[in-house]
C-alpha atoms as a PDB file:
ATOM      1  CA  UNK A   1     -12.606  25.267  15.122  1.00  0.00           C
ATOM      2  CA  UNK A   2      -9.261  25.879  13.837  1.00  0.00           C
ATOM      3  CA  UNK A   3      -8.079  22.335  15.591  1.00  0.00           C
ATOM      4  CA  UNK A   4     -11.128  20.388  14.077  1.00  0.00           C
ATOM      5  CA  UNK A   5      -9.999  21.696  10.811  1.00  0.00           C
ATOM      6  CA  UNK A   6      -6.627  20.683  10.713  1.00  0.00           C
ATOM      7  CA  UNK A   7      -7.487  17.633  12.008  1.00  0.00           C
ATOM      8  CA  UNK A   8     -10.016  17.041   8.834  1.00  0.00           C
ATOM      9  CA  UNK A   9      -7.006  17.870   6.970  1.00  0.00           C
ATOM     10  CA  UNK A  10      -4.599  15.145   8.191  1.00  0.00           C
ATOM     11  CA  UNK A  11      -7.424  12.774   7.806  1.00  0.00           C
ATOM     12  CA  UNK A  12      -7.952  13.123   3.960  1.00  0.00           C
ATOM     13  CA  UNK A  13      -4.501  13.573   3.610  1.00  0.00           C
ATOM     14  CA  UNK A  14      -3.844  10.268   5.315  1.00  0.00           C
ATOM     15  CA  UNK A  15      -6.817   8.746   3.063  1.00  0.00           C
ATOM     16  CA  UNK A  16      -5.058  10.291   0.124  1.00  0.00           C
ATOM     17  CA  UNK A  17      -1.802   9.060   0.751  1.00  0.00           C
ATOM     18  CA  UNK A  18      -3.466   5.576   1.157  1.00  0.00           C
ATOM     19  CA  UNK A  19      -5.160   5.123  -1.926  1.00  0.00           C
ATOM     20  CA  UNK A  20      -2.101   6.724  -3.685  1.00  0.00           C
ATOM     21  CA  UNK A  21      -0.444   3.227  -2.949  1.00  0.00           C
ATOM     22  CA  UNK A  22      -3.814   1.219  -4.449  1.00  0.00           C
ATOM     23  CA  UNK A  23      -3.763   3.193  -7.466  1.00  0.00           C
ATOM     24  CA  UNK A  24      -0.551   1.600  -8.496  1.00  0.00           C
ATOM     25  CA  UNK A  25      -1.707   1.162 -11.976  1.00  0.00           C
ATOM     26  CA  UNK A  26      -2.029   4.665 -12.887  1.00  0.00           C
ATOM     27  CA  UNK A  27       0.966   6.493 -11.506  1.00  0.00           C
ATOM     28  CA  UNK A  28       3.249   3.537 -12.908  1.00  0.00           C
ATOM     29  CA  UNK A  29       2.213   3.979 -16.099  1.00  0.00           C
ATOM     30  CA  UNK A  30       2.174   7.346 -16.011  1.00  0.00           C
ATOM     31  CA  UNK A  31       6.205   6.888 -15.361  1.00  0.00           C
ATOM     32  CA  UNK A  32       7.091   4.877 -17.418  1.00  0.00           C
ATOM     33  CA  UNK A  33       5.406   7.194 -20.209  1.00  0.00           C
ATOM     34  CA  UNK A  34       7.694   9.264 -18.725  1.00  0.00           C
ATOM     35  CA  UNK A  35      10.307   7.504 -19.416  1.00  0.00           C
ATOM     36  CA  UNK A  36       9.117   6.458 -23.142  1.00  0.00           C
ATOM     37  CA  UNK A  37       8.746   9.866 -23.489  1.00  0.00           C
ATOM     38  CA  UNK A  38      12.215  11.308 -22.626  1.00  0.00           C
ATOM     39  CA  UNK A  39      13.636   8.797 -25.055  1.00  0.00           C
ATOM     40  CA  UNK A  40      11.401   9.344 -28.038  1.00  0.00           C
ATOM     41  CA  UNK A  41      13.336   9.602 -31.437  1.00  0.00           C
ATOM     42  CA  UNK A  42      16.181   8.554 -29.970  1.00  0.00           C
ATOM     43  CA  UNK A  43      18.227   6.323 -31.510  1.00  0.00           C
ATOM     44  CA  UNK A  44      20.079   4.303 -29.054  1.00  0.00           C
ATOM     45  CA  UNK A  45      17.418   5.119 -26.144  1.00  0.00           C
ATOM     46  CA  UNK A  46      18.129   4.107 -22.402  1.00  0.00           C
ATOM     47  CA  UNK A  47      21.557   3.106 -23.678  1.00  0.00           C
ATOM     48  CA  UNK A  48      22.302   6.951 -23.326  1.00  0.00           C
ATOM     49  CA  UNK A  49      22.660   6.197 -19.304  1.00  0.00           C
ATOM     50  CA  UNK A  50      25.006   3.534 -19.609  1.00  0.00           C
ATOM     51  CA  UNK A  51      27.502   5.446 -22.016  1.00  0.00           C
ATOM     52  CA  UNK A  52      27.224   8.666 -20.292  1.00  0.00           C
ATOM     53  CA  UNK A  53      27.796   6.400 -17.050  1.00  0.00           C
ATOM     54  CA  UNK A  54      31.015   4.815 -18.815  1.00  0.00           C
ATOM     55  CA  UNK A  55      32.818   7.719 -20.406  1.00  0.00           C
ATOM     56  CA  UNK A  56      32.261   9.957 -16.885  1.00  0.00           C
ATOM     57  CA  UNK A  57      33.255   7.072 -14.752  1.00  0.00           C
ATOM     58  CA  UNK A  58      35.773   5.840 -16.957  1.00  0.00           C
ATOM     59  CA  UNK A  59      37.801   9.040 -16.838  1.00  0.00           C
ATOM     60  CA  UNK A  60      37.238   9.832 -13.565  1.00  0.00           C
ATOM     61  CA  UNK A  61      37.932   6.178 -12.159  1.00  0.00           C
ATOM     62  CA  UNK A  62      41.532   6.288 -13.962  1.00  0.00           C
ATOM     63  CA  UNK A  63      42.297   9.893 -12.581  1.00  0.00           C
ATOM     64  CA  UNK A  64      41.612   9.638  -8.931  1.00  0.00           C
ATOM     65  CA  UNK A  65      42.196   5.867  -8.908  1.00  0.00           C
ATOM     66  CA  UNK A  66      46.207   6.659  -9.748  1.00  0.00           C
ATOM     67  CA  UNK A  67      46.172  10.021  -8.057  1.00  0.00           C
ATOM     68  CA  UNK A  68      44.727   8.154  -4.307  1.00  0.00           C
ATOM     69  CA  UNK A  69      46.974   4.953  -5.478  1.00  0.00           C
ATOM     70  CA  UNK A  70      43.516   2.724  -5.933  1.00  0.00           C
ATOM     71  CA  UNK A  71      43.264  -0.870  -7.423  1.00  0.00           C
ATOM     72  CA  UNK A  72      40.687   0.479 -10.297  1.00  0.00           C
ATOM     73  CA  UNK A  73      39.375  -3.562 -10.230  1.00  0.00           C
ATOM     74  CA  UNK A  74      37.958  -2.085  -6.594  1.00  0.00           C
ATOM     75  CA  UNK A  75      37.562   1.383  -7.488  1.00  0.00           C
ATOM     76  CA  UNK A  76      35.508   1.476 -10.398  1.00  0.00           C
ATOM     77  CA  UNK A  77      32.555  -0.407  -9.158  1.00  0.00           C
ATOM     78  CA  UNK A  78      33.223   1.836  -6.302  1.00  0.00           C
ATOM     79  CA  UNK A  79      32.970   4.502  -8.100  1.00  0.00           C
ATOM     80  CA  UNK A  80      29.851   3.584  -9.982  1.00  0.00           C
ATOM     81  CA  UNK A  81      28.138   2.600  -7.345  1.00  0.00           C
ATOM     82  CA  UNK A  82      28.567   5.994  -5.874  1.00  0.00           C
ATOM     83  CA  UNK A  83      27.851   8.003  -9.233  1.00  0.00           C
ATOM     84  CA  UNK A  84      24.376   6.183  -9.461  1.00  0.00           C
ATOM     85  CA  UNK A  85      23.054   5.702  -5.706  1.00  0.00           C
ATOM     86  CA  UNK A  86      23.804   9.558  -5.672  1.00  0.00           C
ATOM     87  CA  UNK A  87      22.031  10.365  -8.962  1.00  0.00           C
ATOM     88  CA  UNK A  88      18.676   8.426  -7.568  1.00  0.00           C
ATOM     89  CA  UNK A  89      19.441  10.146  -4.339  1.00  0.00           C
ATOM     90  CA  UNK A  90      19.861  13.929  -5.718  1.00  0.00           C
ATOM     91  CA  UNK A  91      16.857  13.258  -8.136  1.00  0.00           C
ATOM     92  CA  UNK A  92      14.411  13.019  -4.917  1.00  0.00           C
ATOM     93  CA  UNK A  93      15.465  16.401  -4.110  1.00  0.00           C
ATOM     94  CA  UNK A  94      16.107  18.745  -7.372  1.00  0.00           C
ATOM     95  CA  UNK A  95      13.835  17.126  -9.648  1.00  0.00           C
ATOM     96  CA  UNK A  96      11.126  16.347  -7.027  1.00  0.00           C
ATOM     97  CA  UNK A  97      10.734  20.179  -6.800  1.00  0.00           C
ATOM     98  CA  UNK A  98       8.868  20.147  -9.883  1.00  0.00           C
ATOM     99  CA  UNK A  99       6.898  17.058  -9.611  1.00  0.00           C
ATOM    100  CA  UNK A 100       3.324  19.099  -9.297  1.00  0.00           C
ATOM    101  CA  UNK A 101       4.333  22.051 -11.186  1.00  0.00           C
ATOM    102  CA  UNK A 102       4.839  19.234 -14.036  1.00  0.00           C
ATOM    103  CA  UNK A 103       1.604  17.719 -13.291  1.00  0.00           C
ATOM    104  CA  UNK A 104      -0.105  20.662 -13.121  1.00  0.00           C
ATOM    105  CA  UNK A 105      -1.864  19.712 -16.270  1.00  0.00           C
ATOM    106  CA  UNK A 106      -3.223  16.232 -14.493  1.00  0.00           C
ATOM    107  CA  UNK A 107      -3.692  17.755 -11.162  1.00  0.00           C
ATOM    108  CA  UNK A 108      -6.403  20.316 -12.656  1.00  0.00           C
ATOM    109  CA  UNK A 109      -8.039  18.002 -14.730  1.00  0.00           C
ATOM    110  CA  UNK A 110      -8.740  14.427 -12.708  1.00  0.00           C
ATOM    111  CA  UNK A 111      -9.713  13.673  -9.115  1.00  0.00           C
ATOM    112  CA  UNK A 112      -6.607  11.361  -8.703  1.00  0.00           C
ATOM    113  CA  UNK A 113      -5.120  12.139  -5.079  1.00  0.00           C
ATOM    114  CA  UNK A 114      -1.805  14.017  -5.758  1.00  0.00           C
ATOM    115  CA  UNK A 115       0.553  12.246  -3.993  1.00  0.00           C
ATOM    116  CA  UNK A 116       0.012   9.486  -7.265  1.00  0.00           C
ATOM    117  CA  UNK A 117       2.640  12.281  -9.160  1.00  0.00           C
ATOM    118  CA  UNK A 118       5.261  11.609  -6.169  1.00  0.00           C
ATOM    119  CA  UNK A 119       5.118   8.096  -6.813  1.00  0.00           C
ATOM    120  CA  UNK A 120       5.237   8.916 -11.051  1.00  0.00           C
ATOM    121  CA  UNK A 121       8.920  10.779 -10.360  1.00  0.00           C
ATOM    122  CA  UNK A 122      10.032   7.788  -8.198  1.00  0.00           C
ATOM    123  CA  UNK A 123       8.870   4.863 -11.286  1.00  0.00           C
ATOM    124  CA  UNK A 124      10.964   7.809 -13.760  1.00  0.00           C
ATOM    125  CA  UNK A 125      13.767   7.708 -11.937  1.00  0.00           C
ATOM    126  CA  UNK A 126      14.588   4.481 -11.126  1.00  0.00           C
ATOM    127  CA  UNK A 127      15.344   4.435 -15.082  1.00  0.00           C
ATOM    128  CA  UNK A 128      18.467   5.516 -14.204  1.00  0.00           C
ATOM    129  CA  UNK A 129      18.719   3.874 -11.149  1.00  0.00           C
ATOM    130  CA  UNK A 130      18.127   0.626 -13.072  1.00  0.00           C
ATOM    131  CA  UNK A 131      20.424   0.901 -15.780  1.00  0.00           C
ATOM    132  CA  UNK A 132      23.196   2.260 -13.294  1.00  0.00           C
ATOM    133  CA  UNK A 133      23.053  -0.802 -11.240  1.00  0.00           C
ATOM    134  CA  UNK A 134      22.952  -3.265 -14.660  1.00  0.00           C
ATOM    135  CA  UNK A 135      26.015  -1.143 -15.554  1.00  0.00           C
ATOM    136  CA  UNK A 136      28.059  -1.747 -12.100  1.00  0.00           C
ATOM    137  CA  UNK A 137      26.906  -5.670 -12.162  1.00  0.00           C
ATOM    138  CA  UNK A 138      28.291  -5.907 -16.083  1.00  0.00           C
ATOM    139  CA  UNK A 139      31.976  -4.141 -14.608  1.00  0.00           C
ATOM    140  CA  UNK A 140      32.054  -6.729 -12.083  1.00  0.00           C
ATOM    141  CA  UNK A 141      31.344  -9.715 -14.545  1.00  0.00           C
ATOM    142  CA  UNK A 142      33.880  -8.142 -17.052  1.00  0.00           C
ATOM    143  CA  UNK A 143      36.804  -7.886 -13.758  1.00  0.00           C
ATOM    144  CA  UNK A 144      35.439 -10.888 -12.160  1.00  0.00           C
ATOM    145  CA  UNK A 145      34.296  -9.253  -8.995  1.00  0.00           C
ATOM    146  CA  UNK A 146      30.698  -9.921  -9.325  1.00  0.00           C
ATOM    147  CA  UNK A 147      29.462 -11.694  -6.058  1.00  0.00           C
ATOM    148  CA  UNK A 148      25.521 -12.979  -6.290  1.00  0.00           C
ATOM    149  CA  UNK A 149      25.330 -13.353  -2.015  1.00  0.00           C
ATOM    150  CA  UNK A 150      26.562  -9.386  -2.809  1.00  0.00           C
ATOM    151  CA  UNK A 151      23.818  -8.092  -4.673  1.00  0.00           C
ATOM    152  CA  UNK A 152      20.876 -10.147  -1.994  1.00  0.00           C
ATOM    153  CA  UNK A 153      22.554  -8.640   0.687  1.00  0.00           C
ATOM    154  CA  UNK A 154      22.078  -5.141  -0.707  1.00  0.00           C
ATOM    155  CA  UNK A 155      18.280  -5.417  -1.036  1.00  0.00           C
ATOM    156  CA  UNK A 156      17.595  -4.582   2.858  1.00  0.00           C
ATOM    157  CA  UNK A 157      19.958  -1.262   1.667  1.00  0.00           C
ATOM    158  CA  UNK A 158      18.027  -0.760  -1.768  1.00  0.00           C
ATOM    159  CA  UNK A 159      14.319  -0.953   0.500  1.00  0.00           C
ATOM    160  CA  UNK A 160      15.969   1.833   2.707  1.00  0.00           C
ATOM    161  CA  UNK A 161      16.599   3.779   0.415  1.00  0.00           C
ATOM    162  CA  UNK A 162      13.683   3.707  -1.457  1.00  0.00           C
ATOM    163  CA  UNK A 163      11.706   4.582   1.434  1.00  0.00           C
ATOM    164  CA  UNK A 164      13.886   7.278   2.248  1.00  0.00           C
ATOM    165  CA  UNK A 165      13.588   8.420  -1.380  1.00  0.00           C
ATOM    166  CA  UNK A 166       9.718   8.559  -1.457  1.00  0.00           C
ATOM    167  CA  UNK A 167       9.866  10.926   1.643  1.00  0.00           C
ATOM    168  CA  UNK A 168      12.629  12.846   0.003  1.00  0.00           C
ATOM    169  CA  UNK A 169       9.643  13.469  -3.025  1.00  0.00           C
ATOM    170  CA  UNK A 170       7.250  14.336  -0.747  1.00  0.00           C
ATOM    171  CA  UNK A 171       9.122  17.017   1.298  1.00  0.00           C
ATOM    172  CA  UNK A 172      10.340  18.871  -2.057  1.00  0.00           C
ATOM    173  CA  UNK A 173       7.773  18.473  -4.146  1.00  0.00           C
ATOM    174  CA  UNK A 174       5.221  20.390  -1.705  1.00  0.00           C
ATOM    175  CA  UNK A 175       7.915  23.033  -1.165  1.00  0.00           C
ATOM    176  CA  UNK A 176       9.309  23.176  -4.879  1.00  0.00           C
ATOM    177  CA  UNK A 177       5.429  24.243  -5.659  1.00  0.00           C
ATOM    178  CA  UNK A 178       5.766  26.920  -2.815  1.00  0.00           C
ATOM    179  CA  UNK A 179       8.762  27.821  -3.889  1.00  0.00           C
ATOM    180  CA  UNK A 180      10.196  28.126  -7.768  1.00  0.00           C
ATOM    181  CA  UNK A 181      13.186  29.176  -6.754  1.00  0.00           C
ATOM    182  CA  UNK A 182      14.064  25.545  -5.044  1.00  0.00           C
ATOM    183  CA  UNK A 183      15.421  23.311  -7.238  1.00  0.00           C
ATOM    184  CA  UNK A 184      18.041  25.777  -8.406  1.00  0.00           C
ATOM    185  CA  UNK A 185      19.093  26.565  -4.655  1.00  0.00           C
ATOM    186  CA  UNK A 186      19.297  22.762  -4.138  1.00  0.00           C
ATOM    187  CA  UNK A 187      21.442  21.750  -7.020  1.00  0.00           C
ATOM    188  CA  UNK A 188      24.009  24.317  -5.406  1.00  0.00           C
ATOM    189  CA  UNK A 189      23.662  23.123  -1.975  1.00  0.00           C
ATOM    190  CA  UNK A 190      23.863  19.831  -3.230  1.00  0.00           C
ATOM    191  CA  UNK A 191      27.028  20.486  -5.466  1.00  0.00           C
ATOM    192  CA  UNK A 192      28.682  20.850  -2.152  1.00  0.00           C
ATOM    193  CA  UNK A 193      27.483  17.664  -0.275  1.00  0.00           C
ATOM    194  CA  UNK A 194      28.547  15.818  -3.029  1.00  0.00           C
ATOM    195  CA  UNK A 195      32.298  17.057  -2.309  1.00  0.00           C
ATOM    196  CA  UNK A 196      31.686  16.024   1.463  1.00  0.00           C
ATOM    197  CA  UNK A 197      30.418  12.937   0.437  1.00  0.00           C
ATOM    198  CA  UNK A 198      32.681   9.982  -0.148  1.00  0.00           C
ATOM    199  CA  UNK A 199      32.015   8.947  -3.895  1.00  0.00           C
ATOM    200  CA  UNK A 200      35.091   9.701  -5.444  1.00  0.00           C
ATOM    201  CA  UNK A 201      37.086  10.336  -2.886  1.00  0.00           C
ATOM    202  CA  UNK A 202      37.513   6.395  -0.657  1.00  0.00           C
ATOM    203  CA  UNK A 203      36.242   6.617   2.704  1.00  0.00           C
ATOM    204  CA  UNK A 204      39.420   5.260   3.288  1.00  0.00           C
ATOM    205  CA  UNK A 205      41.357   7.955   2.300  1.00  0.00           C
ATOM    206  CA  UNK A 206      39.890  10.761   4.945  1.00  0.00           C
ATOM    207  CA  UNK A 207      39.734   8.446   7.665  1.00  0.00           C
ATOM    208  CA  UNK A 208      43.715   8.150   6.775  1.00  0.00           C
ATOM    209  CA  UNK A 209      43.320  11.851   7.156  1.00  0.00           C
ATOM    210  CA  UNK A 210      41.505  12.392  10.526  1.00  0.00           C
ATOM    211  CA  UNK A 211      38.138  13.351   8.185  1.00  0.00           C
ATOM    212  CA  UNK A 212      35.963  10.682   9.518  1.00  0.00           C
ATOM    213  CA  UNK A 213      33.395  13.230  10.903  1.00  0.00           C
ATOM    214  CA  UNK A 214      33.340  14.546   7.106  1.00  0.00           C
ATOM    215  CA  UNK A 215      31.002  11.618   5.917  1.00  0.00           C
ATOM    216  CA  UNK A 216      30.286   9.574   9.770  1.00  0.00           C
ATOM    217  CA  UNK A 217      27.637  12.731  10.261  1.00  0.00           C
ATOM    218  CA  UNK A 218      26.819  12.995   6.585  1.00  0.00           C
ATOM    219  CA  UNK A 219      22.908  10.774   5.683  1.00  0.00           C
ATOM    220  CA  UNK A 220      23.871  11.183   2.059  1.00  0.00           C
ATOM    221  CA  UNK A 221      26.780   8.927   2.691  1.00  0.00           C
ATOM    222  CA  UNK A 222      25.101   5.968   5.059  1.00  0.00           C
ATOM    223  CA  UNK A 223      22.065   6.068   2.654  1.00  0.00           C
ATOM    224  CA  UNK A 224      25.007   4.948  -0.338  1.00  0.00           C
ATOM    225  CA  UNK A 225      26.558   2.748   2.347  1.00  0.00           C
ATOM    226  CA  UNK A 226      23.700   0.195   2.978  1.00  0.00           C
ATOM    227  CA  UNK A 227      23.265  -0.376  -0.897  1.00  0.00           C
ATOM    228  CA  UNK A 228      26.931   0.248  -1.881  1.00  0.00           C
ATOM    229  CA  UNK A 229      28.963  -2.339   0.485  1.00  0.00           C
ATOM    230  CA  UNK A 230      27.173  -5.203   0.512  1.00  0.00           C
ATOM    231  CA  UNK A 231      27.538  -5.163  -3.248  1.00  0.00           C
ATOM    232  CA  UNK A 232      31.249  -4.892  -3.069  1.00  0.00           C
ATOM    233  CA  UNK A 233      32.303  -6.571  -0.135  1.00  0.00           C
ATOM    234  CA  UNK A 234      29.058  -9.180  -0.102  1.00  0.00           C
ATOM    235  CA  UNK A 235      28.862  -8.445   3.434  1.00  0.00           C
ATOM    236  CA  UNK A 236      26.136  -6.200   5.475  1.00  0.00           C
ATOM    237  CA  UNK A 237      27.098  -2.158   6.907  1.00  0.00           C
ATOM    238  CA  UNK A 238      27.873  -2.674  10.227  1.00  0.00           C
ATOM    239  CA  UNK A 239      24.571  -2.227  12.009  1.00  0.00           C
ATOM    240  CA  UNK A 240      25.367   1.440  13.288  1.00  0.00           C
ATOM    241  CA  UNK A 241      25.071   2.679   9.840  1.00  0.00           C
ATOM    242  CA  UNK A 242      21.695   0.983   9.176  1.00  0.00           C
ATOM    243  CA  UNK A 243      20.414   2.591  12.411  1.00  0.00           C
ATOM    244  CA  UNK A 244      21.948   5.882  11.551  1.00  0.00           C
ATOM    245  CA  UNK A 245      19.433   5.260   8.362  1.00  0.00           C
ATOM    246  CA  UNK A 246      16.737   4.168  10.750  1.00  0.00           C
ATOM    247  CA  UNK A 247      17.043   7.610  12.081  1.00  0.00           C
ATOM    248  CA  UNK A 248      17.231   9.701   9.285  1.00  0.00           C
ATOM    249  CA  UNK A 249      13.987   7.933   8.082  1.00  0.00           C
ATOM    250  CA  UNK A 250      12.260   8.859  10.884  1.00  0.00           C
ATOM    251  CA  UNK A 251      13.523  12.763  10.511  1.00  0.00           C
ATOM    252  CA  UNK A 252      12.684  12.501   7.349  1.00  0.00           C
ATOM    253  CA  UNK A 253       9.201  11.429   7.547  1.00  0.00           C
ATOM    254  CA  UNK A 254       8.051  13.733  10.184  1.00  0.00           C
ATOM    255  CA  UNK A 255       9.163  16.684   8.138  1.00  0.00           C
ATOM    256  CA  UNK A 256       7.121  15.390   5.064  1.00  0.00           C
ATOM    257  CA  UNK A 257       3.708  14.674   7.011  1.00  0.00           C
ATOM    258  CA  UNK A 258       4.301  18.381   8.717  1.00  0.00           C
ATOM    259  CA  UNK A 259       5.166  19.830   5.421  1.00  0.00           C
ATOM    260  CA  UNK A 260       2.076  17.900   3.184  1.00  0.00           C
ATOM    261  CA  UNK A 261      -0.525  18.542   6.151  1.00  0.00           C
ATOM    262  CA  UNK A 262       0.523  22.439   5.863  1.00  0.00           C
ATOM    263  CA  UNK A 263       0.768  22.773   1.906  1.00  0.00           C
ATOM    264  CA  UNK A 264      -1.501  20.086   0.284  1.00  0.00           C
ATOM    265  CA  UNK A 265      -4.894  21.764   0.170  1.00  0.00           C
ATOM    266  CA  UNK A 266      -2.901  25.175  -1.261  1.00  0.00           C
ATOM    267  CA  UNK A 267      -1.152  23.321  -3.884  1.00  0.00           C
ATOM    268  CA  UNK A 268      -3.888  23.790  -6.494  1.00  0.00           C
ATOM    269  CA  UNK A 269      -3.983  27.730  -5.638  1.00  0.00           C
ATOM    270  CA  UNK A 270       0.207  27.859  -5.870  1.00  0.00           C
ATOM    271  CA  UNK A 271       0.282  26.156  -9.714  1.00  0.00           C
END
């Protein structure tokens, strides 16, 4: 009995999951009301990100591009590059612990299947996302950098990473309704793999080091990797990093059916 049961449960979670995708219309614009939302009354809106994105980049870019001897014509799009793939990146873990305790109002009132709210945080995050990546391609018009064949070649990258990002939501928004305590327990975990991760500091420099293992065992790092170096270098990751992302995809995925198929019938009872 117990087997027939969960197997009733993967089934209309896998039905679920499915018409999450055709009911596009609804958790879109649920997002970007999100999004409308966040910038309500404010006077320069969205513009916030790029600003923000400047003055922290900016500062940061002229420190540790003297202090590592960088060309800051390389190292700021670097640099920004890094700063926003690992904002979209980080968002899919801290904030997607409170994607259904958010909800909660919407999840107790309609019918919709609740994986619609995972794909709500993903359309109110790629705000940032967006503006991040119009930020890096204005730097590299401004230093002359800016390479179209760049930009195409990071799209394979960008579709990783999005996929990876959706199971990323999935995972931590089951467990962040489990457990409150998450997303504060993640932004210090994460505070740490950003320091092991090679945003500001260049890969370059701790391979110079003997630190490759640092970041060559490190997802965080290949995930920025597929989107991050074809824009600079308008050439592909070598393959071994794509199939290191492969990989990690396929980790990643396994965890979030295992995790949904255990916690999505209790979510209701844990808000």
């Amino acid at each position: 009995m117990k087997h027939s049961y969960s197997s009733a449960d993967k089934s209309r979670l896998l039905r679920d999951s499915m018409r999450s995708l055709l009911l596009h219309r609804v958790w879109f614009f649920i997002g970007v009301q999100d999004i409308k939302r966040r910038y309500r009354r404010s006077f320069i809106g969205p513009l916030w990100i790029l600003l923000n994105l400047g003055v922290y980049v900016g500062a940061i870019g002229f420190v540790y591009g003297v202090m590592f001897g960088q060309d800051l014509k390389a190292f700021l799009p670097y640099l920004m590059l890094g700063f926003v793939t690992w904002g979209m990146i980080s968002a899919s873990m801290v904030d997607a612990a409170m994607v259904f305790v958010g909800a909660e109002g919407y999840i107790k009132q309609f019918s919709y299947p609740k994986q619609i709210y995972i794909l709500r945080a993903l359309v109110s995050n790629s705000m940032n996302f967006v503006m991040g990546l119009t930020a890096v391609a204005v730097v590299q018009l401004f230093l002359g950098t800016f390479e179209p064949t760049g930009w195409l070649l990071a799209i394979p990258g960008l579709l990783l990473l999005y996929i990876t990002l959706l199971g990323h939501t999935t995972i931590f928004a089951y467990l962040g309704t489990a457990f409150r305590d998450l997303p504060h327990a993640l932004a210090g975990v994460l505070q740490a793999v950003f320091y092991l991760t090679p945003i500001v500091v260049p890969a370059s420099v701790l391979k110079n080091h003997g630190l490759e293992i640092v970041y060559l065992v490190n997802p965080i790092y290949h995930l920025i990797d597929v989107v991050r170096r074809p824009v600079l270098t308008a050439s592909l990751a070598p393959l071994s990093t794509y199939g290191f992302v492969f990989v990690y995809i396929l980790v990643v995925y396994f965890i979030a059916w295992y995790v949904a198929s255990r916690l999505d019938k209790k979510v209701v009872l844990l808000l």
